[in-house]
N, C-alpha and C. Protein backbone atom coordinates (compact mmCIF):
# COMPACT_ATOMS: atom_id res chain seq x y z
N UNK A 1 -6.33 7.98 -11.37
CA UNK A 1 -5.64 6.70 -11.21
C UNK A 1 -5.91 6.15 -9.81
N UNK A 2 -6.37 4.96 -9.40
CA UNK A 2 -6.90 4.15 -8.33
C UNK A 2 -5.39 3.60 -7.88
N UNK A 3 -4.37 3.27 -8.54
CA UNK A 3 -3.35 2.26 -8.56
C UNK A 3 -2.31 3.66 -7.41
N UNK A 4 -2.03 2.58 -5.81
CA UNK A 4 -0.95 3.44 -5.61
C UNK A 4 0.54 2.36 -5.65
N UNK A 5 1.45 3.47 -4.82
CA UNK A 5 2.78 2.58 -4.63
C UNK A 5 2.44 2.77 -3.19
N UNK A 6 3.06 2.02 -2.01
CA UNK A 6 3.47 1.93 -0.73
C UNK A 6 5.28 1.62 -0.51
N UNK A 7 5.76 2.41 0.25
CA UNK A 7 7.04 2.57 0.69
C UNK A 7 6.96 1.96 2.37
N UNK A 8 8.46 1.64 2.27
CA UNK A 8 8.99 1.50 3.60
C UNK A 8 7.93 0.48 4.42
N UNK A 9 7.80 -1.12 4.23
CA UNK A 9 7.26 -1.60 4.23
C UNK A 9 7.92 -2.94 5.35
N UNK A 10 7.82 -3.15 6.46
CA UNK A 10 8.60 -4.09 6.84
C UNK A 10 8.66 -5.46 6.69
N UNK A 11 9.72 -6.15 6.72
CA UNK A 11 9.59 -7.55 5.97
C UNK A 11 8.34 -8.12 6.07
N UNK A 12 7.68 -8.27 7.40
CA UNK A 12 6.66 -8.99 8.14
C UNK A 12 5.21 -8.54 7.58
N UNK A 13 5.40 -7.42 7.04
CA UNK A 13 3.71 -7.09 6.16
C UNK A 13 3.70 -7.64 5.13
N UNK A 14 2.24 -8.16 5.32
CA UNK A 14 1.45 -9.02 4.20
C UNK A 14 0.77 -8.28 3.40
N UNK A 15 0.26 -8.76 2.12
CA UNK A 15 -1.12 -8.14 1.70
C UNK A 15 -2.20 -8.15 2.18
N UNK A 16 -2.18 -9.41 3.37
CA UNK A 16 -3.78 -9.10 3.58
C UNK A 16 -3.08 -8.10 4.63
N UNK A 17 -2.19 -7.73 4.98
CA UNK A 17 -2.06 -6.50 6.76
C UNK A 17 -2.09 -5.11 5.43
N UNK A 18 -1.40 -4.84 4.73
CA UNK A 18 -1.60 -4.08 4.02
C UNK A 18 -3.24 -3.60 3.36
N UNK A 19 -4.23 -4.39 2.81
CA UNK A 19 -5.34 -4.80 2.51
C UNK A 19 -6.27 -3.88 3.41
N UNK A 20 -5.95 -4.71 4.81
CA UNK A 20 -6.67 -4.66 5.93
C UNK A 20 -6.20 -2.66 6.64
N UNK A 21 -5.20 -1.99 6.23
CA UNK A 21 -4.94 -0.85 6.66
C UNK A 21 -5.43 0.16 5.94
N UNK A 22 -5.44 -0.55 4.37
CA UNK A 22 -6.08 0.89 3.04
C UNK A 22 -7.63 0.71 3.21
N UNK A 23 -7.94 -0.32 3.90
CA UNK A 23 -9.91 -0.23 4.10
C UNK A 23 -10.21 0.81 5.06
N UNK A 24 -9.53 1.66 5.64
CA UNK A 24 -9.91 2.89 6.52
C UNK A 24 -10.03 4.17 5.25
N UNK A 25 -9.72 3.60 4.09
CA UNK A 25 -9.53 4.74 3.57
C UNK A 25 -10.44 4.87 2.32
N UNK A 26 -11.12 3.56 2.73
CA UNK A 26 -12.34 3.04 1.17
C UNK A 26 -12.26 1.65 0.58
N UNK A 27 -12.86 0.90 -0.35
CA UNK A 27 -12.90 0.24 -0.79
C UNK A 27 -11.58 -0.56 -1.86
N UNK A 28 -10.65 -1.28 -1.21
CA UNK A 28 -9.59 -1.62 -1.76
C UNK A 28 -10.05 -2.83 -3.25
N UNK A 29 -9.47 -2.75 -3.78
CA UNK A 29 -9.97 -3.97 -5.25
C UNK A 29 -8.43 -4.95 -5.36
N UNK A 30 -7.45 -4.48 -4.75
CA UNK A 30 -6.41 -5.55 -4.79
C UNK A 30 -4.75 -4.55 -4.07
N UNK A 31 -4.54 -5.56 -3.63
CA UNK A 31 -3.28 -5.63 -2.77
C UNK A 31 -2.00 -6.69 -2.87
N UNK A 32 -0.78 -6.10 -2.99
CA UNK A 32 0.29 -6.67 -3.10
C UNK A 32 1.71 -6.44 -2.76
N UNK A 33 2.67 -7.19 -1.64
CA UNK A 33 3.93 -6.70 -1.29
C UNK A 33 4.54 -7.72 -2.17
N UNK A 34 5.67 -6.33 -3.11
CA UNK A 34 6.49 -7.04 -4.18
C UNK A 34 7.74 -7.86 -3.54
N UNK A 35 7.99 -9.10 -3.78
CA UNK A 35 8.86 -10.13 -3.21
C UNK A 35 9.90 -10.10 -4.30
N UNK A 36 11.38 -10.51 -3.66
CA UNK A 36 12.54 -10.33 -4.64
C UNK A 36 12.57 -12.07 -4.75
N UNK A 37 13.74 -11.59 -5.37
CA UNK A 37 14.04 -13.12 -5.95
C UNK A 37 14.83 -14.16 -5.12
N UNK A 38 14.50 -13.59 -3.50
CA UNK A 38 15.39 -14.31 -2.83
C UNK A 38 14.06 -14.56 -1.75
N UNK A 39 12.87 -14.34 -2.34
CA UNK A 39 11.39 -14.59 -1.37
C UNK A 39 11.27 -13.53 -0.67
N UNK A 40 12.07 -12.77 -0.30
CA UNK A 40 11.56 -12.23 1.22
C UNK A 40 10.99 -10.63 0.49
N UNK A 41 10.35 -9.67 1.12
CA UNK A 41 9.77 -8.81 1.24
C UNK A 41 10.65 -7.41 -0.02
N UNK A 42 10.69 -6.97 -0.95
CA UNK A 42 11.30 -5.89 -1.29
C UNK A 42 11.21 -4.60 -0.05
N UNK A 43 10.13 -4.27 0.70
CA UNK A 43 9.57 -3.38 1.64
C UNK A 43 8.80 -2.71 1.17
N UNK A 44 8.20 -2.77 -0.13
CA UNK A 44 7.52 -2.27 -1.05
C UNK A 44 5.89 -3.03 -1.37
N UNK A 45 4.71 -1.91 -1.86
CA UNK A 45 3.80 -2.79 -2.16
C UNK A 45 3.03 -2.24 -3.08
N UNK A 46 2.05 -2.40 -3.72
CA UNK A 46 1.18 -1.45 -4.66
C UNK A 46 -0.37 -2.09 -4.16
N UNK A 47 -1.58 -0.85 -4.10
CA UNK A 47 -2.70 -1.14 -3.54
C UNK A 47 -3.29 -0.35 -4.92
N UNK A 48 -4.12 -1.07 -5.31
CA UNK A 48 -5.40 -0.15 -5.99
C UNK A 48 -6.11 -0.23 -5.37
N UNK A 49 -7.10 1.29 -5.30
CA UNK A 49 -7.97 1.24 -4.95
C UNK A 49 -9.52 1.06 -5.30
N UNK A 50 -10.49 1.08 -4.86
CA UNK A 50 -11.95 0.74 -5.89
C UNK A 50 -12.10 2.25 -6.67
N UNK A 51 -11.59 3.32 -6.60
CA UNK A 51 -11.92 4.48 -7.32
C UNK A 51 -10.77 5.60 -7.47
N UNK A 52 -10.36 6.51 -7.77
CA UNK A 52 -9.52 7.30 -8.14
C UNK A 52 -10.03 8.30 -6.57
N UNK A 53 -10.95 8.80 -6.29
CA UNK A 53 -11.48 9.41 -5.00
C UNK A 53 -10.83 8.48 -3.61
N UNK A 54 -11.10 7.32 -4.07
CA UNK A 54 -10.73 6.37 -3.06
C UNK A 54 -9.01 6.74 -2.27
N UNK A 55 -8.41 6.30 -3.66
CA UNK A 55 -6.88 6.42 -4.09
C UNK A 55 -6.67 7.70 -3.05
N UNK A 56 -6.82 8.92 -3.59
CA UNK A 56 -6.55 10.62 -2.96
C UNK A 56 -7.27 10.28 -1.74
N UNK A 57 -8.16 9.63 -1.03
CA UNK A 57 -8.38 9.78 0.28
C UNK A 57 -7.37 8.63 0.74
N UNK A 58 -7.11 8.10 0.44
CA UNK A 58 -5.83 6.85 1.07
C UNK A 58 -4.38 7.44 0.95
N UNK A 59 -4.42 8.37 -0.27
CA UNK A 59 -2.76 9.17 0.17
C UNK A 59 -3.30 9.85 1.28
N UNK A 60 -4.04 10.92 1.37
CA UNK A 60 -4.48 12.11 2.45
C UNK A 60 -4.11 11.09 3.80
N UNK A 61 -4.70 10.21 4.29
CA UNK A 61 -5.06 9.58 4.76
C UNK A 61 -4.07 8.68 5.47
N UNK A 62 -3.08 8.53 4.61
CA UNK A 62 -2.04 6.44 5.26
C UNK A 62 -0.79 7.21 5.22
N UNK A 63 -0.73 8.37 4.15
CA UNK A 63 0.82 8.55 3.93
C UNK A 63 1.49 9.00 5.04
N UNK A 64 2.59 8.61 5.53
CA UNK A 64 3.08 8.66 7.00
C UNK A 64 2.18 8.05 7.78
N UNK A 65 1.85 7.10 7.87
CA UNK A 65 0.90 6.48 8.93
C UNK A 65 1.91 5.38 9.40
N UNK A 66 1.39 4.91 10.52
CA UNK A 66 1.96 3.28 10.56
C UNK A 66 1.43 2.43 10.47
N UNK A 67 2.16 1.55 9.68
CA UNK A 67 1.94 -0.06 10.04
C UNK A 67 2.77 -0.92 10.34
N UNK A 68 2.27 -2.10 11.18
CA UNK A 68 3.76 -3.08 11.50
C UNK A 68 4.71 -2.09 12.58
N UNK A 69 4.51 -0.84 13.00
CA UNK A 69 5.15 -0.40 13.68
C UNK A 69 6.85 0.45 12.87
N UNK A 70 5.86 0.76 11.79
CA UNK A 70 7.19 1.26 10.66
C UNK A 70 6.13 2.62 10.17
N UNK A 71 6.66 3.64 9.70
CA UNK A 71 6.19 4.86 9.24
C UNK A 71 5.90 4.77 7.54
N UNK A 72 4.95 4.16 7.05
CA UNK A 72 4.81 4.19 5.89
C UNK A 72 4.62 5.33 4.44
N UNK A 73 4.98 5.09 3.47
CA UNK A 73 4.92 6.21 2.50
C UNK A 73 3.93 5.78 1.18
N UNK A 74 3.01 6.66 1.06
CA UNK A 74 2.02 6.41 -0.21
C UNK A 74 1.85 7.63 -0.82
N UNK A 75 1.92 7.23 -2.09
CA UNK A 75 2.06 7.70 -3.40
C UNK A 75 1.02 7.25 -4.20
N UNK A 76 1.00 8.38 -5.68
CA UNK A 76 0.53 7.72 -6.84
C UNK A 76 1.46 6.79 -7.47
N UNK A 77 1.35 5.50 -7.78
CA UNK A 77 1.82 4.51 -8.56
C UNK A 77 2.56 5.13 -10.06
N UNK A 78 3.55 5.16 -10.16
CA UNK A 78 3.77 5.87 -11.79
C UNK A 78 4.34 4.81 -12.72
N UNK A 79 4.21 3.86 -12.50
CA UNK A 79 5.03 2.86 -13.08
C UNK A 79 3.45 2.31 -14.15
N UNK A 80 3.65 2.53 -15.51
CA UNK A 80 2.82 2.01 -16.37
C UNK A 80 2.93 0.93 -17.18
């Protein structure tokens, strides 16, 4: 599975800042921070990646990393 989840996401990250952080880790195919119904940021995002190899080097890789100056969390996506 290429498709992850991203945690702990601060209001102020975008998809393209998100986008722009999973390309250390390979070839991204799409990026997105899920917005509530009040616009602003859930803190949440989901990245696929271009390959399932890709994906496992971007958990190895981002999970606990920072961005935005926040400690981020990546996972496999389980939501089908």
């Amino acid at each position: 599975n290429a498709k992850l989840y991203v945690g702990n996401l601060t209001y102020e990250t975008t998809w393209h800042g998100l986008k722009d952080h999973f390309r250390q880790a390979g070839d991204v195919a799409y990026a997105d921070v899920l917005i509530g119904r009040d616009g602003r940021s859930k803190g949440c995002g989901l990245v696929t990646m271009g390959s399932a190899r890709d994906a496992l080097a971007a958990i190895e890789m981002l999970n606990e990393s920072e961005l935005d100056g926040r400690t981020i969390y990546v996972r496999e996506d389980r939501e089908r």
